[in-house]
Structures are given as structure tokens and as C-alpha cells.
N, C-alpha and C. Protein backbone atom coordinates (compact mmCIF):
# COMPACT_ATOMS: atom_id res chain seq x y z
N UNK A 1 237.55 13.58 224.52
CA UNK A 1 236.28 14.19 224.21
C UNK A 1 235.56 14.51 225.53
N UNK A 2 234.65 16.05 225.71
CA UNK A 2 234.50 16.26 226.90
C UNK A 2 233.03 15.05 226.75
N UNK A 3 232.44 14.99 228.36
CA UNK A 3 231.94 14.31 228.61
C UNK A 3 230.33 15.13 228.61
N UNK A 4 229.36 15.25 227.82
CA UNK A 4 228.02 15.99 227.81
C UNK A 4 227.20 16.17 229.44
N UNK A 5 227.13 17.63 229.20
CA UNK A 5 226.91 17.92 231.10
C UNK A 5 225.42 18.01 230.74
N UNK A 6 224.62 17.90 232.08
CA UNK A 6 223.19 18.32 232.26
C UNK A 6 223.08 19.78 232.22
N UNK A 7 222.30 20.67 231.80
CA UNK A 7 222.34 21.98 232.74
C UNK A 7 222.28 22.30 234.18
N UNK A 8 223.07 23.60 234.70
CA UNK A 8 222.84 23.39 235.96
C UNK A 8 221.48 23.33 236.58
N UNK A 9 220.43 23.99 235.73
CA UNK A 9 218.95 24.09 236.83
C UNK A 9 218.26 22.30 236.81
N UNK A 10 218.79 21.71 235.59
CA UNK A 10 218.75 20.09 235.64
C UNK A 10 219.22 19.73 236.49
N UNK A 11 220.65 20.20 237.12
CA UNK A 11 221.07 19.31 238.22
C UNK A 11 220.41 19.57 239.45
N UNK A 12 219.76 21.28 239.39
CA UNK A 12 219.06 21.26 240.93
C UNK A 12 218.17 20.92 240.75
N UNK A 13 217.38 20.47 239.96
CA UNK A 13 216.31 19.74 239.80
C UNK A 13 216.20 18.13 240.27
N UNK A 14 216.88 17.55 239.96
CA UNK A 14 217.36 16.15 240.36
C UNK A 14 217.59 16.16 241.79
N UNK A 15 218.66 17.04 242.51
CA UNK A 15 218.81 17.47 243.77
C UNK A 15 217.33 17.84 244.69
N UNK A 16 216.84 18.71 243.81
CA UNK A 16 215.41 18.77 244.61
C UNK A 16 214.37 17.87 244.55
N UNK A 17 214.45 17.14 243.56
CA UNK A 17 213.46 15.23 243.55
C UNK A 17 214.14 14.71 244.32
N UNK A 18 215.15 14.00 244.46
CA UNK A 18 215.38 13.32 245.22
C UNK A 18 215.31 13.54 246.74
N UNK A 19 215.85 15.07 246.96
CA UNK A 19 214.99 15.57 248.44
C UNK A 19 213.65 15.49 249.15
N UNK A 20 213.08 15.87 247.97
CA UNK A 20 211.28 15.58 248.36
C UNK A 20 211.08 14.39 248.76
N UNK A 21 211.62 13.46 248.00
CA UNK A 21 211.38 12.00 247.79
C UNK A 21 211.59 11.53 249.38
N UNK A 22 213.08 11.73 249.91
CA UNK A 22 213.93 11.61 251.06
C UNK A 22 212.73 12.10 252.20
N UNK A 23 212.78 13.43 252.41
CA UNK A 23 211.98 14.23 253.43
C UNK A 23 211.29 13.76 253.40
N UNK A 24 210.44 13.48 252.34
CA UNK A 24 208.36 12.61 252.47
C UNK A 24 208.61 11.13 253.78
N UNK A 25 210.28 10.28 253.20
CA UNK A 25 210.59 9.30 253.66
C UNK A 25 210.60 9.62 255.04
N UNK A 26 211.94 10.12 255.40
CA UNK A 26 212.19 10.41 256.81
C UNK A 26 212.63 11.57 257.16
N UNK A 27 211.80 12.89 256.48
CA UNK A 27 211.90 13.83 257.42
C UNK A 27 212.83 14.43 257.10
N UNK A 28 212.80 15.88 257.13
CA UNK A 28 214.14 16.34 257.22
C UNK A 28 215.49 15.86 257.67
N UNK A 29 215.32 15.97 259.26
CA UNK A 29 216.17 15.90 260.26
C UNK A 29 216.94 13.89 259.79
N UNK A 30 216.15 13.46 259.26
CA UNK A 30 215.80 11.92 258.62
C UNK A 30 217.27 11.85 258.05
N UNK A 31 217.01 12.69 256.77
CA UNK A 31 217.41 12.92 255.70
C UNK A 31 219.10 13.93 255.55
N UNK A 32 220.22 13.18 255.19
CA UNK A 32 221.64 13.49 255.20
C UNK A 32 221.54 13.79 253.52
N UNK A 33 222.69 14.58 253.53
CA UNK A 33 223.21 15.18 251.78
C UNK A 33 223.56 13.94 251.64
N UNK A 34 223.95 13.14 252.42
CA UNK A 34 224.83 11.93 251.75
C UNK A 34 223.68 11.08 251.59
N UNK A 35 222.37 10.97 251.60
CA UNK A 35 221.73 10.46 251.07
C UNK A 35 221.31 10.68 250.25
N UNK A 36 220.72 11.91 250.05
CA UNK A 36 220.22 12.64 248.78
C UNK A 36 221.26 12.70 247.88
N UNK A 37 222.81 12.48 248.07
CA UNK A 37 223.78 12.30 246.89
C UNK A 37 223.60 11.17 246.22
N UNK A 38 223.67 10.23 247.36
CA UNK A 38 223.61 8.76 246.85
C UNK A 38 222.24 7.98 245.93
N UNK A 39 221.06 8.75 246.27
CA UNK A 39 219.54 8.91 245.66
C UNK A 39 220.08 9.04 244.35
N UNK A 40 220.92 10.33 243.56
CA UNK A 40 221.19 11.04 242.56
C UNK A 40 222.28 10.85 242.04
N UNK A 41 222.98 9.52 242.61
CA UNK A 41 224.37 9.33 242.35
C UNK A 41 225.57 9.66 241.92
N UNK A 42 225.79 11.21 242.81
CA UNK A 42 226.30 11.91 242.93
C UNK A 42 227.66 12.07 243.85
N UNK A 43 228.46 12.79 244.01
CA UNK A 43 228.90 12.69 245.69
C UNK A 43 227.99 14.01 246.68
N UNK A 44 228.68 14.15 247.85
CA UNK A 44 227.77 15.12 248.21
C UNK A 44 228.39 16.48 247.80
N UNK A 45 229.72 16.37 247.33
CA UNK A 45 230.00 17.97 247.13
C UNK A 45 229.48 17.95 245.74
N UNK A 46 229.14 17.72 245.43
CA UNK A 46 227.95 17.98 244.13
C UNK A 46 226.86 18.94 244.69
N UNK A 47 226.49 18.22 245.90
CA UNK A 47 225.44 18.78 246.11
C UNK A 47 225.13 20.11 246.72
N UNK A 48 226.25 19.91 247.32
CA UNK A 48 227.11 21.29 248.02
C UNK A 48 226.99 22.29 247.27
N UNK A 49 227.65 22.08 246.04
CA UNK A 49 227.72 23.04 244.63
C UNK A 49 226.55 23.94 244.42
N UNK A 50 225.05 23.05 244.65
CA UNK A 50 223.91 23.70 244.03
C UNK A 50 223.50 23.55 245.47
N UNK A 51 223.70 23.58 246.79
CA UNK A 51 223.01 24.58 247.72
C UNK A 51 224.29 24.21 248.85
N UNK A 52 223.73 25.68 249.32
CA UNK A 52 224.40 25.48 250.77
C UNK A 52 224.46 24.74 252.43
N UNK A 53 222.98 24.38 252.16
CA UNK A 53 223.04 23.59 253.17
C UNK A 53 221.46 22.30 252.99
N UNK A 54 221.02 21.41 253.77
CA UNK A 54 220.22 21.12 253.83
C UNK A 54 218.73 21.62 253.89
N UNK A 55 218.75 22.76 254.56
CA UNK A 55 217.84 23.50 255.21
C UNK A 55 217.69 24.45 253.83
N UNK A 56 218.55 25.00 252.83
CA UNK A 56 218.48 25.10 251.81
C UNK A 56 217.57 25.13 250.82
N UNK A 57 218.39 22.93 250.97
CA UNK A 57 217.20 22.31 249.89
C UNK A 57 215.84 22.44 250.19
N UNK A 58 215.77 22.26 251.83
CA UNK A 58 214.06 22.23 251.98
C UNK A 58 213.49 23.16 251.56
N UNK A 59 214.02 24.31 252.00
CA UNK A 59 213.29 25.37 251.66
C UNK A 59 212.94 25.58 250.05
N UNK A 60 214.09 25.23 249.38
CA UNK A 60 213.74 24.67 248.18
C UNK A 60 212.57 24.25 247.72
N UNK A 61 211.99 23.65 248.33
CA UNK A 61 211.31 22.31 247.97
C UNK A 61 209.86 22.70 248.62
N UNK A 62 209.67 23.59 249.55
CA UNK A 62 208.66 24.17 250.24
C UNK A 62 208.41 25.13 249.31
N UNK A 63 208.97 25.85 248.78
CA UNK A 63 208.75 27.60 248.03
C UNK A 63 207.27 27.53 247.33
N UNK A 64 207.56 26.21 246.34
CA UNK A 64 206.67 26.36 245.22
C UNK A 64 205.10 26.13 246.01
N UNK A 65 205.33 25.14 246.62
CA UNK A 65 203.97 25.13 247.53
C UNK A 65 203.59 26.37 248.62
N UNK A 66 204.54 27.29 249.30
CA UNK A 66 203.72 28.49 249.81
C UNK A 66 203.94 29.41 248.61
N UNK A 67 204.33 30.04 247.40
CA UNK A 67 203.97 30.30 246.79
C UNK A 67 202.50 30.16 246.36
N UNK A 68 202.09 29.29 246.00
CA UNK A 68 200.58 29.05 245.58
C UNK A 68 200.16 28.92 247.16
N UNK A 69 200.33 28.92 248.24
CA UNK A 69 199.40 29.50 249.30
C UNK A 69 199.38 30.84 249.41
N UNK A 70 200.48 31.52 249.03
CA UNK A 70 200.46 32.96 248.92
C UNK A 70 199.00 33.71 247.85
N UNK A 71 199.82 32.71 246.69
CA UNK A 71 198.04 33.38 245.41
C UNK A 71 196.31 33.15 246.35
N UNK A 72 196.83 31.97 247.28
CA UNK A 72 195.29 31.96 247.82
C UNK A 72 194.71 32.66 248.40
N UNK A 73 196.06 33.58 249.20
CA UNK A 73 195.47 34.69 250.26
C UNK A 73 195.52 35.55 249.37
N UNK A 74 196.26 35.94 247.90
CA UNK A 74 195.79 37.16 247.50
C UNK A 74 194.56 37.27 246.65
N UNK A 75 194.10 36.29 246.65
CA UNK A 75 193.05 36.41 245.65
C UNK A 75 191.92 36.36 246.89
N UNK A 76 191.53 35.24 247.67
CA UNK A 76 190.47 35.35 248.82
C UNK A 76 190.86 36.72 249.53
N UNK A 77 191.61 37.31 250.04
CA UNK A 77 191.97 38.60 250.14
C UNK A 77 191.09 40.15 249.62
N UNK A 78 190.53 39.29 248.17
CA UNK A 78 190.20 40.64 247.49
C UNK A 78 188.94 39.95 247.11
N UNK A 79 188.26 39.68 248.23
CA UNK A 79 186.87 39.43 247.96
C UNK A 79 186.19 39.77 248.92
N UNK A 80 184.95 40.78 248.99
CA UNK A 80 184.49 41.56 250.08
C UNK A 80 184.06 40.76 251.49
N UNK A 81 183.04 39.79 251.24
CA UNK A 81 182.93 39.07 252.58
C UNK A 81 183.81 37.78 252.78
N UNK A 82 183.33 37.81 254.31
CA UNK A 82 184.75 36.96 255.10
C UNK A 82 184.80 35.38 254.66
N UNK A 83 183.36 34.76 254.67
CA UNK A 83 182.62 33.66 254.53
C UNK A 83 183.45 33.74 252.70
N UNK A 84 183.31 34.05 251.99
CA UNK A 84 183.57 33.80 250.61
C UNK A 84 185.33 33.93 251.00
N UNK A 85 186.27 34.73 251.61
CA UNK A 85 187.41 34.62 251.88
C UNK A 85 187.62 33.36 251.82
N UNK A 86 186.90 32.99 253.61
CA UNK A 86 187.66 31.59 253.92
C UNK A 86 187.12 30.78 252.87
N UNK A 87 185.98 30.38 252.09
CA UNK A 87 185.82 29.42 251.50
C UNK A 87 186.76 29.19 250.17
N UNK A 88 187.63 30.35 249.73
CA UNK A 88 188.59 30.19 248.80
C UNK A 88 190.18 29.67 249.77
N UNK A 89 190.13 30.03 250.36
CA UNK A 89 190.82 29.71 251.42
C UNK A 89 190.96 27.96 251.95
N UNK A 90 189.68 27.82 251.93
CA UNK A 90 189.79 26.08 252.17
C UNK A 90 190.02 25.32 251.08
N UNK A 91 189.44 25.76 249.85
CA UNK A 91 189.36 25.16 248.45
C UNK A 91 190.61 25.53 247.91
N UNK A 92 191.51 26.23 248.40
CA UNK A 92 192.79 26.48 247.74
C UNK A 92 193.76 25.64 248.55
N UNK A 93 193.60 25.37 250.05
CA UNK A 93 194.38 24.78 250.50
C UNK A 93 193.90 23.44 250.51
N UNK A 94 193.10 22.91 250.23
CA UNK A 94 192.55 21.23 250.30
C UNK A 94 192.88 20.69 248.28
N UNK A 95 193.07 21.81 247.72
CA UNK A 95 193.22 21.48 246.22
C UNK A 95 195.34 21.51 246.33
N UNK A 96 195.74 22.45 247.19
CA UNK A 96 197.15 22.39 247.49
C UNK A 96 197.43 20.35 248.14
N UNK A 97 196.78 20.43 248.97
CA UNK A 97 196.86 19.39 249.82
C UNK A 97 196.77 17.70 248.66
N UNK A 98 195.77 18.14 248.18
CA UNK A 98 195.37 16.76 247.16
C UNK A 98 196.14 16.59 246.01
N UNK A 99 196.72 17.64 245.21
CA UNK A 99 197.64 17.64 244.08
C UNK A 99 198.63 17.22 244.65
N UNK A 100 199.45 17.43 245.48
CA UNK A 100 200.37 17.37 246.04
C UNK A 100 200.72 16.19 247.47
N UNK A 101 200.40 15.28 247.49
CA UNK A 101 200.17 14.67 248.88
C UNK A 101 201.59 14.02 248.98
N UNK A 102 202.63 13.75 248.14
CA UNK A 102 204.08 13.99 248.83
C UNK A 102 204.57 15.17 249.74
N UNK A 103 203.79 16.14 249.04
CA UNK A 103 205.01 17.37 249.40
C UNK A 103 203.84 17.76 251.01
N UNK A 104 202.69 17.11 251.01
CA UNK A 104 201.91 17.44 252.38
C UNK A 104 202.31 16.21 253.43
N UNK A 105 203.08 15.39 253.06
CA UNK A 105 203.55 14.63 254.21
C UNK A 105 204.49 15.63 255.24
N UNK A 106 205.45 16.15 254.31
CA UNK A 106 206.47 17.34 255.09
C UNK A 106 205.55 18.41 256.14
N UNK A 107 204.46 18.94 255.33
CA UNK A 107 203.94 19.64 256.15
C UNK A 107 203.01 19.07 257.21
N UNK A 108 202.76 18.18 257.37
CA UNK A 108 201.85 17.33 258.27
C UNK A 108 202.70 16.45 259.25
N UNK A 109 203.85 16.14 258.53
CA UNK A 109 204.60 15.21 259.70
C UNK A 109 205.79 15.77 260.41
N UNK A 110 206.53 16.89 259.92
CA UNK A 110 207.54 17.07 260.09
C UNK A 110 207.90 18.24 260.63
N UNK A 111 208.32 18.07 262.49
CA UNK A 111 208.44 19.82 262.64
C UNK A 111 209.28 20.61 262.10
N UNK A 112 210.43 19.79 261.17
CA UNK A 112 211.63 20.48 261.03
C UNK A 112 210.63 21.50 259.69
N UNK A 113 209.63 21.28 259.23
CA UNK A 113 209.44 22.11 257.94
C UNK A 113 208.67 23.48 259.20
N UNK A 114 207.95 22.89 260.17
CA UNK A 114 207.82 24.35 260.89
C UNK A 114 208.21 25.14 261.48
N UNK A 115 209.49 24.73 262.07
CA UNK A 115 210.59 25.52 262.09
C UNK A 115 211.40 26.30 261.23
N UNK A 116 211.28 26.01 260.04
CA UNK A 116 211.92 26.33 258.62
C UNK A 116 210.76 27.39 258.46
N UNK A 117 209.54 27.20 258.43
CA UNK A 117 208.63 28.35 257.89
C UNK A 117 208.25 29.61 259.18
N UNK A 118 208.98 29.11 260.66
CA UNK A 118 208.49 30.00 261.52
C UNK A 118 209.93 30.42 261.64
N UNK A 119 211.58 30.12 260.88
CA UNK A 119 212.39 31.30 260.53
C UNK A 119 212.30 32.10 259.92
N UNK A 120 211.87 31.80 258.58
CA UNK A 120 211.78 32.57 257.31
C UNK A 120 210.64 33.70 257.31
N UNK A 121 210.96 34.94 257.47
CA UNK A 121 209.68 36.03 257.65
C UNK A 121 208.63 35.63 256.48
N UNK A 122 208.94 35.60 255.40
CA UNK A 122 208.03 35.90 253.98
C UNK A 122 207.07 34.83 254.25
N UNK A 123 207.65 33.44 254.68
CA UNK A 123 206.64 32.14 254.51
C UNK A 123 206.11 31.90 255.56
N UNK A 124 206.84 32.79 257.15
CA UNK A 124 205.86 32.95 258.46
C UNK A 124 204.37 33.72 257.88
N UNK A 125 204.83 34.79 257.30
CA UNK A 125 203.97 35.63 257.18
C UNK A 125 202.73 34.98 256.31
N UNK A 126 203.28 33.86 255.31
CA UNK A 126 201.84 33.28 254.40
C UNK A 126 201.19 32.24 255.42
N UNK A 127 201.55 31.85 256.44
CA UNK A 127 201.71 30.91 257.67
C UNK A 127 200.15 31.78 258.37
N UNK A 128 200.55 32.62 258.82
CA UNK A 128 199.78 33.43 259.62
C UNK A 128 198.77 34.05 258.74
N UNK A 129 198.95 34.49 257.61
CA UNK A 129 197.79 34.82 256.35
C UNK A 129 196.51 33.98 256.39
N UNK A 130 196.91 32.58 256.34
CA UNK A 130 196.13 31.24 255.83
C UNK A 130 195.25 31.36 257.31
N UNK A 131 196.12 31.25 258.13
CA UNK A 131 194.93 31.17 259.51
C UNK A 131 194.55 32.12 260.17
N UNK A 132 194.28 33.85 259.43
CA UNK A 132 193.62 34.65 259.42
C UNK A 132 192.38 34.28 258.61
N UNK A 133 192.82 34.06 257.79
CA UNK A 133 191.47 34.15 256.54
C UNK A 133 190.45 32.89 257.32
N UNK A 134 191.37 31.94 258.37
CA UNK A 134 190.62 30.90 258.40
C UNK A 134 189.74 31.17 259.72
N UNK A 135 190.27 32.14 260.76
CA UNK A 135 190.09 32.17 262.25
C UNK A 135 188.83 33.68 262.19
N UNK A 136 189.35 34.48 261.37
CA UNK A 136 188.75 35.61 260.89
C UNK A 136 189.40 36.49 262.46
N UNK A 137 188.06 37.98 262.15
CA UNK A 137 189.01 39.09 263.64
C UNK A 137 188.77 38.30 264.83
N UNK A 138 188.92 38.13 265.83
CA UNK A 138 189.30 38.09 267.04
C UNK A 138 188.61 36.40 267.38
N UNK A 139 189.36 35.60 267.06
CA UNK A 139 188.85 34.18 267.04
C UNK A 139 188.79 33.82 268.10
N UNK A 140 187.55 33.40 268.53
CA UNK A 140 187.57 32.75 270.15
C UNK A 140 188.34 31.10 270.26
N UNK A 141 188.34 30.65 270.97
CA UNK A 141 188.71 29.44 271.41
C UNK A 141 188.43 28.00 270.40
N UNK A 142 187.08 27.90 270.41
CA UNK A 142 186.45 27.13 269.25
C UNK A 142 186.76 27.79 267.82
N UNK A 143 187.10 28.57 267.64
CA UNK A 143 187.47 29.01 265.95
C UNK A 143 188.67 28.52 265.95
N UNK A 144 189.51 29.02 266.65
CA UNK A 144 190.95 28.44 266.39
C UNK A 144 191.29 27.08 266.80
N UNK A 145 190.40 26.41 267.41
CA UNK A 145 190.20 24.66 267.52
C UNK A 145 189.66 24.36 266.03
N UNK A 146 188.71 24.58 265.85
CA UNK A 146 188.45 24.67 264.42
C UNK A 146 188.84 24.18 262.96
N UNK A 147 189.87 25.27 263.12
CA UNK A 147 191.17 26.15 262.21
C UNK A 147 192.49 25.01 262.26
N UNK A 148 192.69 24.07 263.74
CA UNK A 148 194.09 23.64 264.29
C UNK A 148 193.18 22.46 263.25
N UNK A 149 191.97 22.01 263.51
CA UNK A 149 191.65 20.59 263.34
C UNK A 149 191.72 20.67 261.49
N UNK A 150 191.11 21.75 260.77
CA UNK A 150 190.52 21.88 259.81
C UNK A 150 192.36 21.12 259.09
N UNK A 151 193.61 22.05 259.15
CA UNK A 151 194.81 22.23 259.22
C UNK A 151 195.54 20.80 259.12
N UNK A 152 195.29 20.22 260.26
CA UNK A 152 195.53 18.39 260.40
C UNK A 152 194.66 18.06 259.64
N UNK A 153 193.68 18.01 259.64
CA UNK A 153 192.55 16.98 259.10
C UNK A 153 192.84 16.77 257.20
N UNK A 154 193.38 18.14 256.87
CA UNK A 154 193.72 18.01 255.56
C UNK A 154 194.98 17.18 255.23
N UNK A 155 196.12 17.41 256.27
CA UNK A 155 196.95 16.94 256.05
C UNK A 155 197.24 15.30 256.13
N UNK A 156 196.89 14.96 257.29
CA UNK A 156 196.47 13.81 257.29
C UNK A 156 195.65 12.94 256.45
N UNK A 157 194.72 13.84 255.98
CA UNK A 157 193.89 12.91 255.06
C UNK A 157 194.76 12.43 253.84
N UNK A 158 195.16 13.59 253.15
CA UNK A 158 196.52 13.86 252.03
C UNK A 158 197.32 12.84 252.10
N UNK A 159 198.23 12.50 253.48
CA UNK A 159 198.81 11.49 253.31
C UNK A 159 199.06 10.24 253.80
N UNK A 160 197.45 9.91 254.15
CA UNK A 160 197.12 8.71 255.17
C UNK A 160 197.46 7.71 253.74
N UNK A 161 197.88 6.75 254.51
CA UNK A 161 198.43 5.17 253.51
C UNK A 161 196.77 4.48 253.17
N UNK A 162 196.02 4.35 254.02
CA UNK A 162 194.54 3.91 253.91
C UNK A 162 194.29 4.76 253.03
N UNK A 163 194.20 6.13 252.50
CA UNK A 163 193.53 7.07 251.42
C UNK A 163 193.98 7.35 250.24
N UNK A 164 195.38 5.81 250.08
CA UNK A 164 196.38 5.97 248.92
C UNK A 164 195.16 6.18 247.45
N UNK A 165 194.59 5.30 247.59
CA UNK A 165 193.71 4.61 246.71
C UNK A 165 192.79 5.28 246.15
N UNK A 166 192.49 6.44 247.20
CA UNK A 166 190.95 7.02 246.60
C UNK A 166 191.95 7.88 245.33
N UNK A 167 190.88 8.27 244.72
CA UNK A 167 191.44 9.35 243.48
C UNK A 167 191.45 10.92 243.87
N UNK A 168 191.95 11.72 243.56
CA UNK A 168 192.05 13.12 244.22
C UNK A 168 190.91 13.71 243.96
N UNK A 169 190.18 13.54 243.01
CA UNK A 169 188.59 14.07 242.58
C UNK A 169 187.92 14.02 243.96
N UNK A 170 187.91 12.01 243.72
CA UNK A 170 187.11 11.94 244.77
C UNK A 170 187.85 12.83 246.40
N UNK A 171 189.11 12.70 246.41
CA UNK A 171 189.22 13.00 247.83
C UNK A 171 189.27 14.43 248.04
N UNK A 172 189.15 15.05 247.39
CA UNK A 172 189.11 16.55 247.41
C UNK A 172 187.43 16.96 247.52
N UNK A 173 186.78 16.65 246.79
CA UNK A 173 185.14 16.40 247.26
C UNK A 173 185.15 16.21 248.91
N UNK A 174 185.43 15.08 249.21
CA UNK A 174 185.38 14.75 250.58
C UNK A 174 185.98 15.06 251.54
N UNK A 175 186.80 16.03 251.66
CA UNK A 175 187.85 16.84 252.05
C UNK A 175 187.22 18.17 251.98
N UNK A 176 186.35 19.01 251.26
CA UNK A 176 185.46 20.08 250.98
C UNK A 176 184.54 19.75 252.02
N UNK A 177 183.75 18.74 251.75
CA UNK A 177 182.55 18.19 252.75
C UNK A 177 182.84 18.23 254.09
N UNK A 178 183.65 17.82 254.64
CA UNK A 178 184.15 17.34 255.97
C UNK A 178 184.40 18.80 256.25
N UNK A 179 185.64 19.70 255.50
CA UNK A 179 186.42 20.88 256.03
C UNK A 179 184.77 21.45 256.18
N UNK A 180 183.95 21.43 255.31
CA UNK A 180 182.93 22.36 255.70
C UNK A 180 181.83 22.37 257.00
N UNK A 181 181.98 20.55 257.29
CA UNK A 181 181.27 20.46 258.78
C UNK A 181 182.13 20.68 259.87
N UNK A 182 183.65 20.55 259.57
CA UNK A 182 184.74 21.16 260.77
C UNK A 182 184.61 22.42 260.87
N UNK A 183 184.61 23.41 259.89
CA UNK A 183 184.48 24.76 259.78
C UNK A 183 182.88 25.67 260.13
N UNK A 184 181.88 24.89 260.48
CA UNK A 184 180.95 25.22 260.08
C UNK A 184 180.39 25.89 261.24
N UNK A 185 181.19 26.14 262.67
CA UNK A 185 181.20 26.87 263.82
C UNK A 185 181.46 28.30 263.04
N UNK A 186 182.59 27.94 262.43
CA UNK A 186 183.37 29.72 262.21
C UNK A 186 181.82 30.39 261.35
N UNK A 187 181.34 29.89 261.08
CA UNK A 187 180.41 30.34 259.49
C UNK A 187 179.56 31.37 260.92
N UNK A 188 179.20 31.42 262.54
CA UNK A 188 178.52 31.80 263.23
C UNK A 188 179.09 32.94 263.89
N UNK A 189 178.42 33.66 264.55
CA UNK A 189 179.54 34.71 264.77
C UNK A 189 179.98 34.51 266.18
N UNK A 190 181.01 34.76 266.56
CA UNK A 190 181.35 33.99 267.86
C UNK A 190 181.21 34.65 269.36
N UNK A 191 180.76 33.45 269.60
CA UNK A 191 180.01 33.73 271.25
C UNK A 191 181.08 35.06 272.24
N UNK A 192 180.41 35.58 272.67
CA UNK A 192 181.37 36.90 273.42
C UNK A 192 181.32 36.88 274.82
């Protein structure tokens, strides 16, 4: 009697939890197929099967999150002033940041995910989107200090071990508050 299979998007599904899980741990570069097999108790040419490489899976595992950074720039995008831009702009990426504070360890700790997003044209390009909307035209020195801090400050907060505890309500409130006294140079128009 055959033996009842998962579907295949089940199996990349499993493949891509257990990756996230891994990377949040140690990082890409951290992180071997032969661990993520063994996570899923699998071998690794299993894993092989449903991607080609490591760099793959990450990207995998990144999509869905610049995806929804992508909707942020198209929607702040199509709103006439700059100030209402960036402020969808912060509230889209600090609401990215707080839903998600596994998948913002990768982006906060790990260069291998910025190297992965400064190969890939489509997700360079949402890369450079986010810190337009955030730096605005011709950002002096202090805007893009700003912009670097605003950037960490989310990420870090997301997945500091001390901030396990708060609730995302609350930390997304306080994460608004703060981004808005870090940001609150750009709100001026900049010194020439």
C-alpha cells in the first residue's frame, strides 16, 4: 500500500518554517541544508528537490516580507505630500517589523540577507524605494543619519530579548512615538 504523501507546496512549506526558524537562530551563513533537513526530518536531497540552493530558501523566506514593503511604497507613493508619504512609510514598516519579529531578526542581524537583497534587482529596488520615501529629494547628512537610525532602531527593537514581553500593540505605539522623535529632523526642510 502506497504510503500517503504531503502536497508538494506542504513540503515547501515545512522547508521554509524550518528555515526561518534556523536563520532567526544562526543566520544564514549559520544555517546548513543539513540542518534544515534534520529540523524537518528529512534528508537533505529532499530538500534539494524543492530548492536549489540555500540562498534559494532565503530568498524564499524574505519575498513575502518585501512584498508587503513593496504595497507600502505603492500606496505612500500615491499620496500627494512627502510628510504623509513617509508617515505611511514608517507605519507600514514598524507594523512589518512588529507582526513579524522572527522574520526582522534576519533583517537586523544578518548581512547575508543584505547581500541577498543588494543581488536581487526587484528587492534592491524596494530597498532603495523605502529609503527614498524616508530620506525624501536630496537628503543631507542628518536625514540619512536619521533614516540609518530610524532602520536599526526598528529592528532592534523587534527583536531585542528584553522587548520579548511587551505586546505588539503596545510596541508598535512605542515604536511610532520614538520613529517620530528620530524622524522629526526630516519633517524640516534641510539646511543648504
Amino acid at each position: 500500500m502506497a504510503r500517503p504523501t504531503a502536497p508538494r507546496g506542504a513540503a515547501r512549506g515545512r522547508v521554509l518554517e524550518a528555515a526561518l526558524a534556523l536563520f532567526a537562530e544562526h543566520g544564514v551563513h549559520g544555517t546548513s541544508l543539513q540542518m534544515i533537513a534534520d529540523r524537518i526530518g528529512v534528508s537533505k536531497a529532499a530538500v534539494y528537490y524543492q530548492f536549489h540552493s540555500k540562498e534559494d530558501i532565503a530568498l524564499e523566506v524574505i519575498r513575502p516580507s518585501m512584498e508587503d514593503a513593496a504595497r507600502v511604497i505603492r500606496i505612500a507613493e500615491a499620496l500627494p505630500d512627502p510628510r504623509q508619504r513617509r508617515a505611511v512609510a514608517v507605519s507600514g514598516l514598524v507594523e512589518m517589523a512588529v507582526r513579524n519579529r522572527q522574520l526582522a531578526v534576519m533583517f537586523y542581524k544578518d548581512p547575508a540577507i543584505d547581500q541577498l537583497v543588494l543581488n536581487d534587482a526587484d528587492l534592491k529596488a524596494i530597498s532603495v524605494g523605502l529609503r527614498e520615501l524616508l530620506d525624501g529629494p536630496d537628503p543631507d547628512v542628518a536625514h540619512r543619519v536619521a533614516s540609518s537610525v530610524f532602520f536599526a532602531g526598528i529592528g532592534k527593537a523587534a527583536t531585542d530579548p528584553e522587548l520579548a514581553d511587551v505586546e505588539d500593540a503596545e510596541l508598535r505605539g512605542a515604536l511610532l512615538d520614538v520613529s517620530g522623535r528620530i524622524l522629526a529632523p526630516l519633517e524640516e526642510p534641510a539646511a543648504g
